[in-house]
PDB file of N, CA and C in Angstrom:
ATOM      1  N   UNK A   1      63.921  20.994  63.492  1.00  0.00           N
ATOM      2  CA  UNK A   1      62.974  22.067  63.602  1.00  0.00           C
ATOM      3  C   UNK A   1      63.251  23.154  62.566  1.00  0.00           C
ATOM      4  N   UNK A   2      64.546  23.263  62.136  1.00  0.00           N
ATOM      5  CA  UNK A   2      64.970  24.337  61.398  1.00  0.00           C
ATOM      6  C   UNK A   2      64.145  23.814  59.651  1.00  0.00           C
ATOM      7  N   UNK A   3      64.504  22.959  59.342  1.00  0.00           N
ATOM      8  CA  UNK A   3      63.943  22.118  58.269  1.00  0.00           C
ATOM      9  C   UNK A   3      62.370  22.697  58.234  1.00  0.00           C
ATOM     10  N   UNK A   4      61.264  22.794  59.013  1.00  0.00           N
ATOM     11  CA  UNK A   4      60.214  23.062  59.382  1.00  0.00           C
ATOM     12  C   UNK A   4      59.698  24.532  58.870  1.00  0.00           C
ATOM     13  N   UNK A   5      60.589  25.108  59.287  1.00  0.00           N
ATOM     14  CA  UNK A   5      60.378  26.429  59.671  1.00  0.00           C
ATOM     15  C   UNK A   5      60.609  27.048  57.984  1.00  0.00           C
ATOM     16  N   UNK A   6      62.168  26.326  57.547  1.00  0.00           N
ATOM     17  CA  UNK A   6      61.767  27.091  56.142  1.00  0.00           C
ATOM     18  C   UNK A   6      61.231  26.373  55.228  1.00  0.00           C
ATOM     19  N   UNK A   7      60.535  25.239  55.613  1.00  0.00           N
ATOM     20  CA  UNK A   7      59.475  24.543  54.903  1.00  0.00           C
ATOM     21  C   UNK A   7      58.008  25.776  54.966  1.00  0.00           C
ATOM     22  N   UNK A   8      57.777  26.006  56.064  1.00  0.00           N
ATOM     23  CA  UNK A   8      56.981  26.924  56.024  1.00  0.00           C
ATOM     24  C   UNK A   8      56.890  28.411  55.936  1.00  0.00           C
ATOM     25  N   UNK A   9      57.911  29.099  55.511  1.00  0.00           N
ATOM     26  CA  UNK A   9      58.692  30.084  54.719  1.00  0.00           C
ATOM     27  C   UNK A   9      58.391  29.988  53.556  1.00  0.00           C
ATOM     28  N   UNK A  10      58.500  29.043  53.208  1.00  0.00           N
ATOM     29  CA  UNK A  10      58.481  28.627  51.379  1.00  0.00           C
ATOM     30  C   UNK A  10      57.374  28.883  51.015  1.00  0.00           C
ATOM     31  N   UNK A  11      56.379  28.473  51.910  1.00  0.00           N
ATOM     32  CA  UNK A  11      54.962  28.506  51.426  1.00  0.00           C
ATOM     33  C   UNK A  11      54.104  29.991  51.889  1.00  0.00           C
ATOM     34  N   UNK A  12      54.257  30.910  51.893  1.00  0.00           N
ATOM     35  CA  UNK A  12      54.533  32.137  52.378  1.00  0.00           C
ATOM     36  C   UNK A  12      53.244  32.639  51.028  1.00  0.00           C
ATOM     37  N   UNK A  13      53.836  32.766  50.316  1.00  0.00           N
ATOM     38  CA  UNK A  13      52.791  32.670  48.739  1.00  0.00           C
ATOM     39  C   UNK A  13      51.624  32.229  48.910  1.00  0.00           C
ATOM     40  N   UNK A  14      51.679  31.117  49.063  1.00  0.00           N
ATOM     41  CA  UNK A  14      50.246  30.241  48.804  1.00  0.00           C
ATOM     42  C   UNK A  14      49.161  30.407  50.352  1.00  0.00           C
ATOM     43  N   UNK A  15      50.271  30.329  51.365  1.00  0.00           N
ATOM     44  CA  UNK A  15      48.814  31.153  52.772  1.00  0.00           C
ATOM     45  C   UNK A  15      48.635  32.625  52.115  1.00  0.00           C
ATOM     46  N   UNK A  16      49.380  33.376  51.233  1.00  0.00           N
ATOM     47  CA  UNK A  16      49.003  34.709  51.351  1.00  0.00           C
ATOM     48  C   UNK A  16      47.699  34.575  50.552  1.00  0.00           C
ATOM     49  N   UNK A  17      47.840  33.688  48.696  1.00  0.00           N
ATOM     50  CA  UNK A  17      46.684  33.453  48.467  1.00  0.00           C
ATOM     51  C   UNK A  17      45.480  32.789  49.010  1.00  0.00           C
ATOM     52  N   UNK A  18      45.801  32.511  49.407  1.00  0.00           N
ATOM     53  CA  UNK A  18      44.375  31.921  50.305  1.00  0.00           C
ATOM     54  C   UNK A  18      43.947  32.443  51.083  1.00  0.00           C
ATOM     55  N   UNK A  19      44.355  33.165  51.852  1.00  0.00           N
ATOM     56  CA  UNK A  19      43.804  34.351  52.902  1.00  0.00           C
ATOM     57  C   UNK A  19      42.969  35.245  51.742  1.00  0.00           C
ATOM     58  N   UNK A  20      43.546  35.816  50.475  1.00  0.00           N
ATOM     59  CA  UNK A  20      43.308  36.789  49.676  1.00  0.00           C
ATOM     60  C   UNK A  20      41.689  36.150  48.882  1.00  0.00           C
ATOM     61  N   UNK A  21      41.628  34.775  48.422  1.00  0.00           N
ATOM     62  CA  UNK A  21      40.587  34.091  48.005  1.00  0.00           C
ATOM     63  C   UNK A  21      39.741  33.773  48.718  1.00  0.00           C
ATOM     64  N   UNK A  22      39.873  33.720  50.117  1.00  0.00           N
ATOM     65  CA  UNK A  22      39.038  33.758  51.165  1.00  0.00           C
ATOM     66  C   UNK A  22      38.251  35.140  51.538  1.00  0.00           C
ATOM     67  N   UNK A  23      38.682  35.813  51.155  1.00  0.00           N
ATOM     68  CA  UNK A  23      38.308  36.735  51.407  1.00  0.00           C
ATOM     69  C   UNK A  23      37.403  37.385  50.812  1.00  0.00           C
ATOM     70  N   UNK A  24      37.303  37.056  49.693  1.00  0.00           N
ATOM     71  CA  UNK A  24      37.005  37.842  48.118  1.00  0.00           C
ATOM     72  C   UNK A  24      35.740  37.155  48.289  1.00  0.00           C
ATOM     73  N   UNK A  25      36.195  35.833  48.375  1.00  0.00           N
ATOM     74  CA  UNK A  25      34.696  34.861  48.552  1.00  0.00           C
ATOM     75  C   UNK A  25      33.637  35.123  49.638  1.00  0.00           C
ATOM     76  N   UNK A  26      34.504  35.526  50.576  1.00  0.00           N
ATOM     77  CA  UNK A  26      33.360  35.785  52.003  1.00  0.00           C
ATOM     78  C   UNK A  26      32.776  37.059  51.301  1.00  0.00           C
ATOM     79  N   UNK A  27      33.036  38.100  50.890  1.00  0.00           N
ATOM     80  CA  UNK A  27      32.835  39.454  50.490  1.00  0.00           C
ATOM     81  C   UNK A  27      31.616  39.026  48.905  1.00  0.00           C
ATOM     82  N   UNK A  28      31.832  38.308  48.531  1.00  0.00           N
ATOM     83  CA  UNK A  28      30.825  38.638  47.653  1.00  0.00           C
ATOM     84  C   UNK A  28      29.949  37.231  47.242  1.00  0.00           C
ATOM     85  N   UNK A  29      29.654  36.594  48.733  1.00  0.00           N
ATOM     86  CA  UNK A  29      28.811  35.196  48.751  1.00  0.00           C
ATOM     87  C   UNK A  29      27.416  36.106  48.274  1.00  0.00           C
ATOM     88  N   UNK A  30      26.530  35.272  47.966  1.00  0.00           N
ATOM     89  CA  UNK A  30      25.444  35.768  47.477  1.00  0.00           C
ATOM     90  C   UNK A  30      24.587  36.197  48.867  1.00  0.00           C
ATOM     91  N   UNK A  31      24.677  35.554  49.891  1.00  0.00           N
ATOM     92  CA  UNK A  31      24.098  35.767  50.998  1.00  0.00           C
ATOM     93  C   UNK A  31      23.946  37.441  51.319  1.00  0.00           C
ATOM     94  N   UNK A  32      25.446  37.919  51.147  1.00  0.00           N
ATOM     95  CA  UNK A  32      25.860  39.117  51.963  1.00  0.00           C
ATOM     96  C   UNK A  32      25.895  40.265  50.488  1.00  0.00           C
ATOM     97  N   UNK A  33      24.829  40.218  49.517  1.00  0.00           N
ATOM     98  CA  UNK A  33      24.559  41.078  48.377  1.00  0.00           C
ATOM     99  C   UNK A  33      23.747  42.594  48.451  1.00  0.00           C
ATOM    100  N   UNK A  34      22.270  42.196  49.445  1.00  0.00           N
ATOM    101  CA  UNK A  34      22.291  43.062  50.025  1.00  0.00           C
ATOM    102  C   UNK A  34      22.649  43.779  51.087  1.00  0.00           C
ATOM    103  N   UNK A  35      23.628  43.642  51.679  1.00  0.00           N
ATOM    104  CA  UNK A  35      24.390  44.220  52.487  1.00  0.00           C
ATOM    105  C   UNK A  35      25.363  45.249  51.644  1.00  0.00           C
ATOM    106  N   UNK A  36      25.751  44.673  50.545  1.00  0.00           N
ATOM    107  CA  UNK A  36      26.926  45.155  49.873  1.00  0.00           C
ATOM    108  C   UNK A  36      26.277  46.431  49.171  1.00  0.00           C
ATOM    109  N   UNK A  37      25.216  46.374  48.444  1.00  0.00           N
ATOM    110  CA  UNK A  37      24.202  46.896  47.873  1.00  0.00           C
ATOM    111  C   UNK A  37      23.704  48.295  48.596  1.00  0.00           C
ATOM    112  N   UNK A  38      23.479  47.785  50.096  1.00  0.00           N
ATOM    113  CA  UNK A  38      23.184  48.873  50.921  1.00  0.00           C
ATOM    114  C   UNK A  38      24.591  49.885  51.149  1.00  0.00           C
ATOM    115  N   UNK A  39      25.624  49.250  51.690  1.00  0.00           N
ATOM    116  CA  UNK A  39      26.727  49.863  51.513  1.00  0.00           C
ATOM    117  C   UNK A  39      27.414  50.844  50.121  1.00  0.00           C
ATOM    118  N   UNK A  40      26.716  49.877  49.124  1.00  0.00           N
ATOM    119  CA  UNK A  40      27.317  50.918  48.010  1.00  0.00           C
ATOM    120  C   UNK A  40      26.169  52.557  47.923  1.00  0.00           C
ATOM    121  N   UNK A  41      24.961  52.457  48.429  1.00  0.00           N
ATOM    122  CA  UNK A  41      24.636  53.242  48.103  1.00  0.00           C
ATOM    123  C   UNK A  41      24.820  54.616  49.592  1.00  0.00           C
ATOM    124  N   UNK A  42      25.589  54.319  50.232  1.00  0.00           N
ATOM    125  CA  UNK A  42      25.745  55.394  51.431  1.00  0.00           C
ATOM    126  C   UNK A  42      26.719  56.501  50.947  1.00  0.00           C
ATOM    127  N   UNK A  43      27.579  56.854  49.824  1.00  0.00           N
ATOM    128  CA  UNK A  43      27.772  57.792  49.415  1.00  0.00           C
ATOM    129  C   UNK A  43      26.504  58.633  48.558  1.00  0.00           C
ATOM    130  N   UNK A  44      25.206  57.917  48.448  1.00  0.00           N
ATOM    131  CA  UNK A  44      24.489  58.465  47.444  1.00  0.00           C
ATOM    132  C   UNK A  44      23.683  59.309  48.623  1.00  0.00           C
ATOM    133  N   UNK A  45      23.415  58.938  50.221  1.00  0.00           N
ATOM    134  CA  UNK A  45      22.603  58.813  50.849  1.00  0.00           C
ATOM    135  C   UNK A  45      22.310  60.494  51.509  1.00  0.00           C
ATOM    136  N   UNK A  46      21.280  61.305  51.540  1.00  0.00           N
ATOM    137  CA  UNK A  46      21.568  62.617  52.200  1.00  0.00           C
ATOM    138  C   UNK A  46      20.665  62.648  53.364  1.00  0.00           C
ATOM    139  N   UNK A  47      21.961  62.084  54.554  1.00  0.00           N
ATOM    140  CA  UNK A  47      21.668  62.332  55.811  1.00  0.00           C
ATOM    141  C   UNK A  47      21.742  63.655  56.699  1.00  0.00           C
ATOM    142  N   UNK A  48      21.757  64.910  56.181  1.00  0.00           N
ATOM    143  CA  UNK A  48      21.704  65.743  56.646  1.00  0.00           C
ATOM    144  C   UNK A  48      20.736  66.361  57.332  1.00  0.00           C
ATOM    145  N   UNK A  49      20.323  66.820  58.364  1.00  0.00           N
ATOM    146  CA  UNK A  49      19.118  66.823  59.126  1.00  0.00           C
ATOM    147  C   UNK A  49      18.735  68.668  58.763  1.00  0.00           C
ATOM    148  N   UNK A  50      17.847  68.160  57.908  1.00  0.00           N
ATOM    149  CA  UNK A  50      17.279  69.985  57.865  1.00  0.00           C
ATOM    150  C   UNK A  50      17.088  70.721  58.570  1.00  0.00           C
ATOM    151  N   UNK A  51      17.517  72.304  59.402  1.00  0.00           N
ATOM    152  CA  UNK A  51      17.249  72.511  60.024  1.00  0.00           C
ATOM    153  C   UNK A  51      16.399  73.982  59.580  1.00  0.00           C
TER     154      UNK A  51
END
């Protein structure tokens, strides 16, 4: 079991990249563009309610 364990230690790197490429990919599939789009523009956005 010990054999195992820092077998999967070793590879510590490569789940980190892949979590990291997974991610990147979910974040900028073409699907979810306007979403991203809408999001970028909410610092531009003036929600302040006139009173």
């Amino acid at each position: 079991m010990d054999g195992f364990y820092e077998f999967i230690r070793s590879l510590w790197l490569l789940w980190l990249m892949a979590v990291f490429i997974g991610i990147v990919v979910w974040a900028f599939w073409p699907k979810r563009k306007r979403e991203l789009e809408a999001h970028g523009q909410i610092p531009l956005r003036d929600d302040d309610p006139e009173s």
